[in-house]
Protein backbone atom coordinates (compact mmCIF):
# COMPACT_ATOMS: atom_id res chain seq x y z
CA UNK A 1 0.00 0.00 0.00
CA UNK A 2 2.55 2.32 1.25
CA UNK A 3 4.51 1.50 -2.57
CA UNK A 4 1.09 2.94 -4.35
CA UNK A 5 0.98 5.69 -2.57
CA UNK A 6 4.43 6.60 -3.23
CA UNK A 7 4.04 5.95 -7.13
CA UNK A 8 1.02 8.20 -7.28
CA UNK A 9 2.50 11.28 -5.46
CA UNK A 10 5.40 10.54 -7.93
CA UNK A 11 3.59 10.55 -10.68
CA UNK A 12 1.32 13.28 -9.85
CA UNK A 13 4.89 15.57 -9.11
CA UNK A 14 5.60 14.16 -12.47
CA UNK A 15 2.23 16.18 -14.25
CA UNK A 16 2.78 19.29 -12.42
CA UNK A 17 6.66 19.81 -13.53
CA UNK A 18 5.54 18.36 -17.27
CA UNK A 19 2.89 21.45 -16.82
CA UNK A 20 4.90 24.13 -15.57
CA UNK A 21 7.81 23.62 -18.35
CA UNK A 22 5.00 23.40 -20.99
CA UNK A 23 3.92 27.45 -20.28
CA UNK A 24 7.76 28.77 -19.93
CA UNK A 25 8.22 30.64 -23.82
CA UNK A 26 11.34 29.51 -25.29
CA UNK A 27 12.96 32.90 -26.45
CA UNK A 28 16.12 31.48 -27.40
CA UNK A 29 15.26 31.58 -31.37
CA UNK A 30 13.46 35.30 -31.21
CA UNK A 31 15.41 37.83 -33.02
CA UNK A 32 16.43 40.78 -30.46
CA UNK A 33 14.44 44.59 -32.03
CA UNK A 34 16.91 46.39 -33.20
CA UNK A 35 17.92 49.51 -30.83
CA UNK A 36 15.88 52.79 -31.40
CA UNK A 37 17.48 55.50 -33.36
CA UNK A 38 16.47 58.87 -34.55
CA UNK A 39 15.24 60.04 -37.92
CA UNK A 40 18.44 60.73 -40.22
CA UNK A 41 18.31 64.49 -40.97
CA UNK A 42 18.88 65.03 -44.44
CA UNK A 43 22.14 67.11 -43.94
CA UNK A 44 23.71 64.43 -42.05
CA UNK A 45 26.12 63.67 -44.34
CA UNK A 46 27.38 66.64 -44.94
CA UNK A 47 28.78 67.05 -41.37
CA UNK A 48 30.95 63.85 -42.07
CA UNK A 49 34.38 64.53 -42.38
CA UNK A 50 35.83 64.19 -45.84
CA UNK A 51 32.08 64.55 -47.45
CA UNK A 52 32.87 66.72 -50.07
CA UNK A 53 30.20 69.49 -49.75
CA UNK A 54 31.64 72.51 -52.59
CA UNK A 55 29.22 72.78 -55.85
CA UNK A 56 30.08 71.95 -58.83
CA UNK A 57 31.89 75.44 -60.81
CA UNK A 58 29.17 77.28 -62.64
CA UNK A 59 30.58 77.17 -66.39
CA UNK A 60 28.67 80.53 -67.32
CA UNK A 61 30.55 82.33 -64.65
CA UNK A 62 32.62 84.99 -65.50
CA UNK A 63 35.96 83.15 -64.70
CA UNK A 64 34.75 80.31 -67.22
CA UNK A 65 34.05 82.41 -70.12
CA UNK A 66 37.36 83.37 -72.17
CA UNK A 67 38.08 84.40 -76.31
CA UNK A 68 39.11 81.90 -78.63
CA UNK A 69 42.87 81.75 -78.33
CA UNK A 70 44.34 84.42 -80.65
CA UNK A 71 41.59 86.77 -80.41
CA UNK A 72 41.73 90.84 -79.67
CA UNK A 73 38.94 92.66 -79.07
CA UNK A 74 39.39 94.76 -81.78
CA UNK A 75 38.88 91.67 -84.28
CA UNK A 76 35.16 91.15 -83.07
CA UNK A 77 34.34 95.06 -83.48
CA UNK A 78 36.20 94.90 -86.91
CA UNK A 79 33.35 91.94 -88.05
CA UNK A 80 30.87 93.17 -86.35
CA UNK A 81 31.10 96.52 -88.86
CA UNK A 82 31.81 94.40 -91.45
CA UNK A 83 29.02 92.48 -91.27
CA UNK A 84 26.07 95.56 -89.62
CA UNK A 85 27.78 98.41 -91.06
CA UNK A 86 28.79 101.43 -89.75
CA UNK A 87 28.96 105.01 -91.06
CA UNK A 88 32.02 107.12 -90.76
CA UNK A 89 33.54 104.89 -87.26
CA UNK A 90 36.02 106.91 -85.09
CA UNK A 91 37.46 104.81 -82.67
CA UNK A 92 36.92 105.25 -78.78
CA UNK A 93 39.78 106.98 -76.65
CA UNK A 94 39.99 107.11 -72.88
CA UNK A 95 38.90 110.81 -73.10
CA UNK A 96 35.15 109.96 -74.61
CA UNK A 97 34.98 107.04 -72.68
CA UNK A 98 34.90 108.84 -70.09
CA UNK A 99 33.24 112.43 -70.22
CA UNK A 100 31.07 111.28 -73.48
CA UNK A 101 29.84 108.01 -72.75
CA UNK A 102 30.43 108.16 -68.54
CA UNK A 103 32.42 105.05 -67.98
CA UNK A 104 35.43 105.22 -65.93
CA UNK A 105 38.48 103.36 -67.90
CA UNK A 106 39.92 101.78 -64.55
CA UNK A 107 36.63 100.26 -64.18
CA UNK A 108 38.01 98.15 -67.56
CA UNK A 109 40.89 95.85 -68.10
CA UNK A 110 40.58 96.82 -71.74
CA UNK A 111 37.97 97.51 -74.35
CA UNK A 112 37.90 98.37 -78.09
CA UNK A 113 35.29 100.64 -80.05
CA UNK A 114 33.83 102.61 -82.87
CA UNK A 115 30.90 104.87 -83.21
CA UNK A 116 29.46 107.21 -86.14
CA UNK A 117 30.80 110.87 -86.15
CA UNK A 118 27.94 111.73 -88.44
CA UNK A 119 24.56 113.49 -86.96
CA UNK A 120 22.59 111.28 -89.54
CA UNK A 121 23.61 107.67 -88.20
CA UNK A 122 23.26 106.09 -84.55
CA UNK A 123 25.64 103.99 -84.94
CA UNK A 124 28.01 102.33 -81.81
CA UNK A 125 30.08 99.36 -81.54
CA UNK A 126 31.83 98.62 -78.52
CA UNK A 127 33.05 95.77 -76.37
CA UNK A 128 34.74 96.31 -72.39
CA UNK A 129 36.36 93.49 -70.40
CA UNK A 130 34.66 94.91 -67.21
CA UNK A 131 37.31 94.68 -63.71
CA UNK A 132 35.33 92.21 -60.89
CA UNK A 133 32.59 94.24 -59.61
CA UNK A 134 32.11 96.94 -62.27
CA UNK A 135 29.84 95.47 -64.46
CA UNK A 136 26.82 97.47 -62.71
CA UNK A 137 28.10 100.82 -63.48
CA UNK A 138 29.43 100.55 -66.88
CA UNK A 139 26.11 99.18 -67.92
CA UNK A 140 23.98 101.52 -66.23
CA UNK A 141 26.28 104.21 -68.31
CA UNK A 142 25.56 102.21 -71.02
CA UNK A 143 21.39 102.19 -70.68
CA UNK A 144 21.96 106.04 -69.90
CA UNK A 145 23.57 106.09 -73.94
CA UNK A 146 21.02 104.28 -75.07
CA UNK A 147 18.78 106.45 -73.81
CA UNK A 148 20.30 109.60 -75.17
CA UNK A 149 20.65 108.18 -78.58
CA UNK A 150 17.24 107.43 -78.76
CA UNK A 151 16.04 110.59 -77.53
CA UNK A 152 18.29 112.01 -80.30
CA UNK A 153 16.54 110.65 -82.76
CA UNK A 154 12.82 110.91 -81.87
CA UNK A 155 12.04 113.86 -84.45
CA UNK A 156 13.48 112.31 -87.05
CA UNK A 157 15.35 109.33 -89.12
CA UNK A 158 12.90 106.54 -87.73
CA UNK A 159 15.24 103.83 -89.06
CA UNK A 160 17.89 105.24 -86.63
CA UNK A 161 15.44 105.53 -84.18
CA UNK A 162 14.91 101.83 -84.57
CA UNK A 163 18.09 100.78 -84.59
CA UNK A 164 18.52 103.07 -81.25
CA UNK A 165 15.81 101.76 -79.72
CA UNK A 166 16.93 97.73 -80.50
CA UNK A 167 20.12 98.70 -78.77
CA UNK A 168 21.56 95.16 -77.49
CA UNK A 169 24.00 95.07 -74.18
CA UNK A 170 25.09 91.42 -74.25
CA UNK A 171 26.94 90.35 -71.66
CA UNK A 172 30.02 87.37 -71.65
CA UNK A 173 31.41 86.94 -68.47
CA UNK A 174 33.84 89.63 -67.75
CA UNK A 175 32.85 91.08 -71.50
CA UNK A 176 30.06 94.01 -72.01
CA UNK A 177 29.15 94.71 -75.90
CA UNK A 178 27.06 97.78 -76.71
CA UNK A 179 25.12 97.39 -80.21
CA UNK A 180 23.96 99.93 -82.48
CA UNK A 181 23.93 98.83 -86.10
CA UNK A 182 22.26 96.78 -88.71
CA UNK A 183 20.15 97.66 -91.76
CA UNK A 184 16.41 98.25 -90.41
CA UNK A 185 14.97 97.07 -94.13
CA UNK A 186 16.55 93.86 -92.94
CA UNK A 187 15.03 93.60 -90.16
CA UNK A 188 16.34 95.07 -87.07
CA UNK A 189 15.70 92.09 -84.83
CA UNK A 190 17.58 89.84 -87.40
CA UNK A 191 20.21 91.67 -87.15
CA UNK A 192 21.02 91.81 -83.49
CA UNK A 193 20.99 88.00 -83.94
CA UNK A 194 23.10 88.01 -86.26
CA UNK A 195 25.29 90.17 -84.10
CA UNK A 196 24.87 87.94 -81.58
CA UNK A 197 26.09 84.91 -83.71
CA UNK A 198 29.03 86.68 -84.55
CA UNK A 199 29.70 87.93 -80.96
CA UNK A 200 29.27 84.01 -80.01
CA UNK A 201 31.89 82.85 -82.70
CA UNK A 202 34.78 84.18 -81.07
CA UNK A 203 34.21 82.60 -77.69
């Protein structure tokens, strides 16, 4: 009697242990969360050291932009009357530069022009490679000519008006041009592009 007794308190310690190990969770094949981290900030990256964080050059800036090798200044102004005309040219000095059309000549590291001596023609060619940070004024002195050609020719000759008032400052880099010329029964707008694709061949 006393054996049975002894078997069934065995096998009822037996049930309870089967029981308890049967509701422990086995964790030991569970993948661990990663740890928490913050959002990445766009900019990041660009605090890491060696991340190379400089844009890339602008090519239309004026450092970029430089004549064809061989060029003078004087050769564009040359085919530019050639090409637009220009009646009776007298080439620009320091001296009108400066008290006739109002632009300084230190403001320039060098320039070439021509302009029409006659009362009957509105003519002006010019080109100025314009010293860093002068650009402004010698193109506001330029508008200001503009101006005063036009207003010159209000009362009369309407195709120098025209031309006057289709004045073109076109700007490359460092280089100003000032454009006055073409044949109005040609179309004046033509003929500032074609100016412009001449201008454009010698860059």
């Amino acid at each position: 009697m006393k054996n049975l007794l002894a078997l069934l308190l065995a096998a009822a310690l037996c049930t309870s242990a089967l029981t308890a190990c049967g509701r422990k969770k086995d964790n030991s094949n569970m993948t661990p969360a990663p740890p928490a981290t913050e959002d990445k900030k766009p900019d990041d990256d660009a605090e890491k050291p060696g991340k190379d964080t400089n844009p890339m050059p602008d090519m239309n800036s004026d450092s970029n932009v430089v004549l064809k090798e061989g060029t003078k200044l004087e050769d564009i102004i040359l085919k530019l009357g050639e090409e637009l005309g220009i009646a009776m040219p007298r080439k620009l000095d320091d001296d009108t530069l400066k008290n006739v059309f109002g632009i300084n000549p230190e403001d320039l590291e060098e320039y070439y022009g021509e302009y029409s001596v006659v009362d009957t023609s509105a003519d002006h060619l010019f080109v100025f490679k314009v010293k860093d940070g002068k650009k402004d004024a010698v193109i506001k002195a330029l508008e200001d000519r503009k101006a005063a050609v036009v207003k010159n020719f209000e009362q009369n000759l309407p195709d120098q008006l025209e031309k006057a008032q289709n004045a073109q400052i076109i700007e490359k880099g460092p280089y100003v041009f000032f454009i006055i010329a073409g044949d109005s029964e040609k179309g004046i707008d033509k003929e500032m592009e074609r100016a412009q694709e001449i201008i454009d061949r010698y860059f």
